[in-house]
N, C-alpha and C. Protein backbone atom coordinates (compact mmCIF):
# COMPACT_ATOMS: atom_id res chain seq x y z
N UNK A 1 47.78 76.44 -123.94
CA UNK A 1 48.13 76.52 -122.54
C UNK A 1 46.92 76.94 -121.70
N UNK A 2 46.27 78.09 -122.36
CA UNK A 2 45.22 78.70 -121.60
C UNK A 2 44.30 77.42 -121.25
N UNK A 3 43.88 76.56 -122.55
CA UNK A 3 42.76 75.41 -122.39
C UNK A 3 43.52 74.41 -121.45
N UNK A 4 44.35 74.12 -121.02
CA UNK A 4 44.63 73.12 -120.41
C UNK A 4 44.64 73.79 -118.96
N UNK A 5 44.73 75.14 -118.07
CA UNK A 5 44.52 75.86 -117.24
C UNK A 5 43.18 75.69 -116.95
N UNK A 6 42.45 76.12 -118.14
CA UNK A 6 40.32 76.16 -118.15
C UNK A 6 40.45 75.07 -118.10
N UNK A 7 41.08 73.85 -118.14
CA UNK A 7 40.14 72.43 -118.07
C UNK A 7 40.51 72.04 -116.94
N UNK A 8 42.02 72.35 -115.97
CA UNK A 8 42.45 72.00 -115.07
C UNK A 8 41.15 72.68 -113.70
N UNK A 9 41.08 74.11 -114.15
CA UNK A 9 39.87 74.55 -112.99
C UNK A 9 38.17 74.07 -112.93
N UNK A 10 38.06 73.99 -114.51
CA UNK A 10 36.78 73.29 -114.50
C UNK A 10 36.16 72.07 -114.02
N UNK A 11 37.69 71.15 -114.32
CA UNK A 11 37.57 69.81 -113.17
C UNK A 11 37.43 69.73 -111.46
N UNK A 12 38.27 71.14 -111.70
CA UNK A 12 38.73 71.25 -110.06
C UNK A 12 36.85 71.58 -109.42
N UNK A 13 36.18 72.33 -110.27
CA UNK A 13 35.19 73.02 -109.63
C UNK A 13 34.13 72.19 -109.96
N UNK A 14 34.12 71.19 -110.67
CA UNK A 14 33.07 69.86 -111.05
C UNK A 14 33.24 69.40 -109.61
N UNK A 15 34.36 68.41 -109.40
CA UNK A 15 34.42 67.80 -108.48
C UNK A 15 34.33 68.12 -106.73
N UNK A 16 34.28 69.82 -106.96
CA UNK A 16 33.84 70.05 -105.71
C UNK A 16 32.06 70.57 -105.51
N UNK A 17 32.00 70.67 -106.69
CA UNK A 17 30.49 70.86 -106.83
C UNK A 17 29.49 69.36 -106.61
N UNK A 18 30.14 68.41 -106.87
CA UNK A 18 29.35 66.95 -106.71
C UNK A 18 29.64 66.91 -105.19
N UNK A 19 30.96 67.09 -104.65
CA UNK A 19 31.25 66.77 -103.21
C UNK A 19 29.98 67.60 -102.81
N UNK A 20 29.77 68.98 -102.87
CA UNK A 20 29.13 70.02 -102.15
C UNK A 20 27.63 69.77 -102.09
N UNK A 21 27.11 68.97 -103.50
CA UNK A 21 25.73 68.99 -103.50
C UNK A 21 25.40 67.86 -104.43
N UNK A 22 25.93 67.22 -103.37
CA UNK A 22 25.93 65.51 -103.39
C UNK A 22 24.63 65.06 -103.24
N UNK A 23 23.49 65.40 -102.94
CA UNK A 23 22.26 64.89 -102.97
C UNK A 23 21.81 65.28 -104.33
N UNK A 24 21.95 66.65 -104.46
CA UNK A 24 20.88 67.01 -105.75
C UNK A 24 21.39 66.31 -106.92
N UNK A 25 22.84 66.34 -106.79
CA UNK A 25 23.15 64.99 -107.90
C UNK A 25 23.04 63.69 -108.02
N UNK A 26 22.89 63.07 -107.20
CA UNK A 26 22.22 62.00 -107.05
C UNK A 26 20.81 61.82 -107.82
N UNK A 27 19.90 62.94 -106.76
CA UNK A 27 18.92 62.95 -107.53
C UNK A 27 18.29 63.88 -109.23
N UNK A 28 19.56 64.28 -109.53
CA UNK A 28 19.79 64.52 -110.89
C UNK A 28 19.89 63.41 -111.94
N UNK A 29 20.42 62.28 -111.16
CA UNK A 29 20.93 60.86 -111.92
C UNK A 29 19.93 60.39 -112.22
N UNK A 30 19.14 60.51 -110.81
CA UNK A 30 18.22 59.86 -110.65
C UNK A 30 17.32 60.09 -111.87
N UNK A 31 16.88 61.33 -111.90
CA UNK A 31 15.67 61.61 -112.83
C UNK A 31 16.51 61.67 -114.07
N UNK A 32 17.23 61.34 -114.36
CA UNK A 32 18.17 61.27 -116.23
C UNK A 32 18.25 60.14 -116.53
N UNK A 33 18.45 58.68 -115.30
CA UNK A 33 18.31 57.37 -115.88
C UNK A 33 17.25 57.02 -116.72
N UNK A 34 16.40 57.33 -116.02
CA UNK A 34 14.96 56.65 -116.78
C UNK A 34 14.49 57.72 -118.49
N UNK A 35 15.14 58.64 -118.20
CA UNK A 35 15.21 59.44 -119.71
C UNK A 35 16.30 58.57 -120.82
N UNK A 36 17.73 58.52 -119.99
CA UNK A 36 18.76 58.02 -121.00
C UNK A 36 18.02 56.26 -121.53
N UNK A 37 17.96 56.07 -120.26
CA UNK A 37 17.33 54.10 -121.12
C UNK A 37 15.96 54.25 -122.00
N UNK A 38 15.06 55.44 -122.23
CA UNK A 38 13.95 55.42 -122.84
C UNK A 38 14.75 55.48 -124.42
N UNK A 39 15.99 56.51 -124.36
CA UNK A 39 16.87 57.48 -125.55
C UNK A 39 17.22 56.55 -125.56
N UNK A 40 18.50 55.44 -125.27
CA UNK A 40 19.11 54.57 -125.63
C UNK A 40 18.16 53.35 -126.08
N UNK A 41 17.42 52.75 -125.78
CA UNK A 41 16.67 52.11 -125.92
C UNK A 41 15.80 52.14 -127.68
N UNK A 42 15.91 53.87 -127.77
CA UNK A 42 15.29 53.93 -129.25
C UNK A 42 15.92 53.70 -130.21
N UNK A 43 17.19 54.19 -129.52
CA UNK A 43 18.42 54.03 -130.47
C UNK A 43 18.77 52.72 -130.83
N UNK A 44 18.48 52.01 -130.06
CA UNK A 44 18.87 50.54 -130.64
C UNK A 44 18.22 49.77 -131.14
N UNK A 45 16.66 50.08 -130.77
CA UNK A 45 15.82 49.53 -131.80
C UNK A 45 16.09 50.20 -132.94
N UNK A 46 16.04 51.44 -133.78
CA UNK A 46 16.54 51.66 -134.95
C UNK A 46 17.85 51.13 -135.42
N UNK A 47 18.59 51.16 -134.82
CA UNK A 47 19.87 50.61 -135.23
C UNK A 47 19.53 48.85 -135.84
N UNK A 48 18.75 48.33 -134.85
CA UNK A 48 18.39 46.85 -135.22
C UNK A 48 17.34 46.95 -136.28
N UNK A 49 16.44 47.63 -136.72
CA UNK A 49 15.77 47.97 -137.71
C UNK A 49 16.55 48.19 -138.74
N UNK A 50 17.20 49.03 -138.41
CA UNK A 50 18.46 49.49 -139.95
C UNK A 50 19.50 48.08 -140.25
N UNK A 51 19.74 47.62 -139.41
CA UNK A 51 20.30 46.27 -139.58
C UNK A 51 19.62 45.18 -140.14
N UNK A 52 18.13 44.82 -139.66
CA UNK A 52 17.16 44.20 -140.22
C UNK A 52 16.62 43.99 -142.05
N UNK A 53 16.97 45.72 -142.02
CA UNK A 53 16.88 46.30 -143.22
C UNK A 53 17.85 45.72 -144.13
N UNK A 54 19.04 45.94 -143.74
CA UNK A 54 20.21 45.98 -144.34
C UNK A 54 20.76 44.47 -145.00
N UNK A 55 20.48 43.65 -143.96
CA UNK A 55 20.25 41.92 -144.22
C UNK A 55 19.23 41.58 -145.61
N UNK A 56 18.11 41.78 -145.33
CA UNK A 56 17.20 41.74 -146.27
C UNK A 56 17.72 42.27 -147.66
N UNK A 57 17.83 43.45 -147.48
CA UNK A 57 18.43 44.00 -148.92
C UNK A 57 19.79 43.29 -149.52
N UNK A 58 20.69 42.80 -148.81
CA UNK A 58 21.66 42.18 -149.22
C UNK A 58 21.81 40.77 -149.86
N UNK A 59 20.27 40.07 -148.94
CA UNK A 59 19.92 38.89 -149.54
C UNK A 59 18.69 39.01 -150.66
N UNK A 60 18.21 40.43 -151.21
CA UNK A 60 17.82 40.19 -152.36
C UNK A 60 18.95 40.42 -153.22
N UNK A 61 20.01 41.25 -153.05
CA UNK A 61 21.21 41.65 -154.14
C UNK A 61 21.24 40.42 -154.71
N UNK A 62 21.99 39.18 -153.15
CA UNK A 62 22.71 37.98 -153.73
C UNK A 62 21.40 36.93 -154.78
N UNK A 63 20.28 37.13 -154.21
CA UNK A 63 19.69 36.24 -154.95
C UNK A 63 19.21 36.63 -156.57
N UNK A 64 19.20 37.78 -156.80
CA UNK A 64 19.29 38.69 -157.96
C UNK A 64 20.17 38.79 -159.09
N UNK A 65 21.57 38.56 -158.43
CA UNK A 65 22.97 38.57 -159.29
C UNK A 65 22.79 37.74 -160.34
N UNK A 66 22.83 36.10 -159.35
CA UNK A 66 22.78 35.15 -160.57
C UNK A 66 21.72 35.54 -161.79
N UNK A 67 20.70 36.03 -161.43
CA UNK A 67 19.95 35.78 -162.96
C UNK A 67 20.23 37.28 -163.31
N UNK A 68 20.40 38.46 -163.05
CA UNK A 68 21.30 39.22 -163.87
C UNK A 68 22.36 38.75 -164.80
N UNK A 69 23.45 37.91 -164.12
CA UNK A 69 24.83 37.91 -164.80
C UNK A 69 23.85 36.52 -166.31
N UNK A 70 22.97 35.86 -166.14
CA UNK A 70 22.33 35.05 -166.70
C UNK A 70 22.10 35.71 -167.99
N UNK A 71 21.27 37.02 -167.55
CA UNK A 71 20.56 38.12 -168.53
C UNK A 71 22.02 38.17 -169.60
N UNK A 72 22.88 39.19 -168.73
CA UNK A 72 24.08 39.56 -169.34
C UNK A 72 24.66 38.78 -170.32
N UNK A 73 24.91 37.65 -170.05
CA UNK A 73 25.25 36.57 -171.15
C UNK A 73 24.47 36.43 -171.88
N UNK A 74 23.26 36.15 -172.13
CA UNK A 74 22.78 35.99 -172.94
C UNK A 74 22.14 37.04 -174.06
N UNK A 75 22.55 38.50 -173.69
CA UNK A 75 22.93 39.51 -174.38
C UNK A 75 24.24 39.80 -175.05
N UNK A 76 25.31 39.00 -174.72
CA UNK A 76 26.77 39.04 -174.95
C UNK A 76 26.26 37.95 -175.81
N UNK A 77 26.43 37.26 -176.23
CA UNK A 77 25.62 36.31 -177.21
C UNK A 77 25.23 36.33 -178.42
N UNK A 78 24.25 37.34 -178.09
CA UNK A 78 23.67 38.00 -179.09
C UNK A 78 24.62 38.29 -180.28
């Protein structure tokens, strides 16, 4: 109950704090865009790196199998 009271005033006092000082937030945005797209931006090149990665390794598995399961038989054989 208490948290839903603290979240009901904390909203209440967000939203009058942006009304009240409506410029400096603005220019708060302002100077955090060009930080968040540098951060996001890294993030997705790794992510596409790790993906890059991840392709590659999967197409040595598949090309690998066959002459594994090849090996295998011809140890079952034996």
């Amino acid at each position: 109950m208490w948290a839903l009271i603290g979240g009901i005033v904390v909203a209440v006092l967000g939203v009058w704090g942006i009304i009240g000082w409506w410029g400096y937030f603005v220019k708060g945005l302002m100077a955090l865009l060009p930080i968040f797209g540098i951060l996001g931006g890294a993030v997705a090149i790794a992510s596409g790196i790790s993906d890059l990665k991840d392709k590659i390794a999967e197409k040595k598995e598949k090309t690998e199998k066959p002459e594994k399961k090849e090996e295998e038989k011809k140890e079952e054989n034996k």
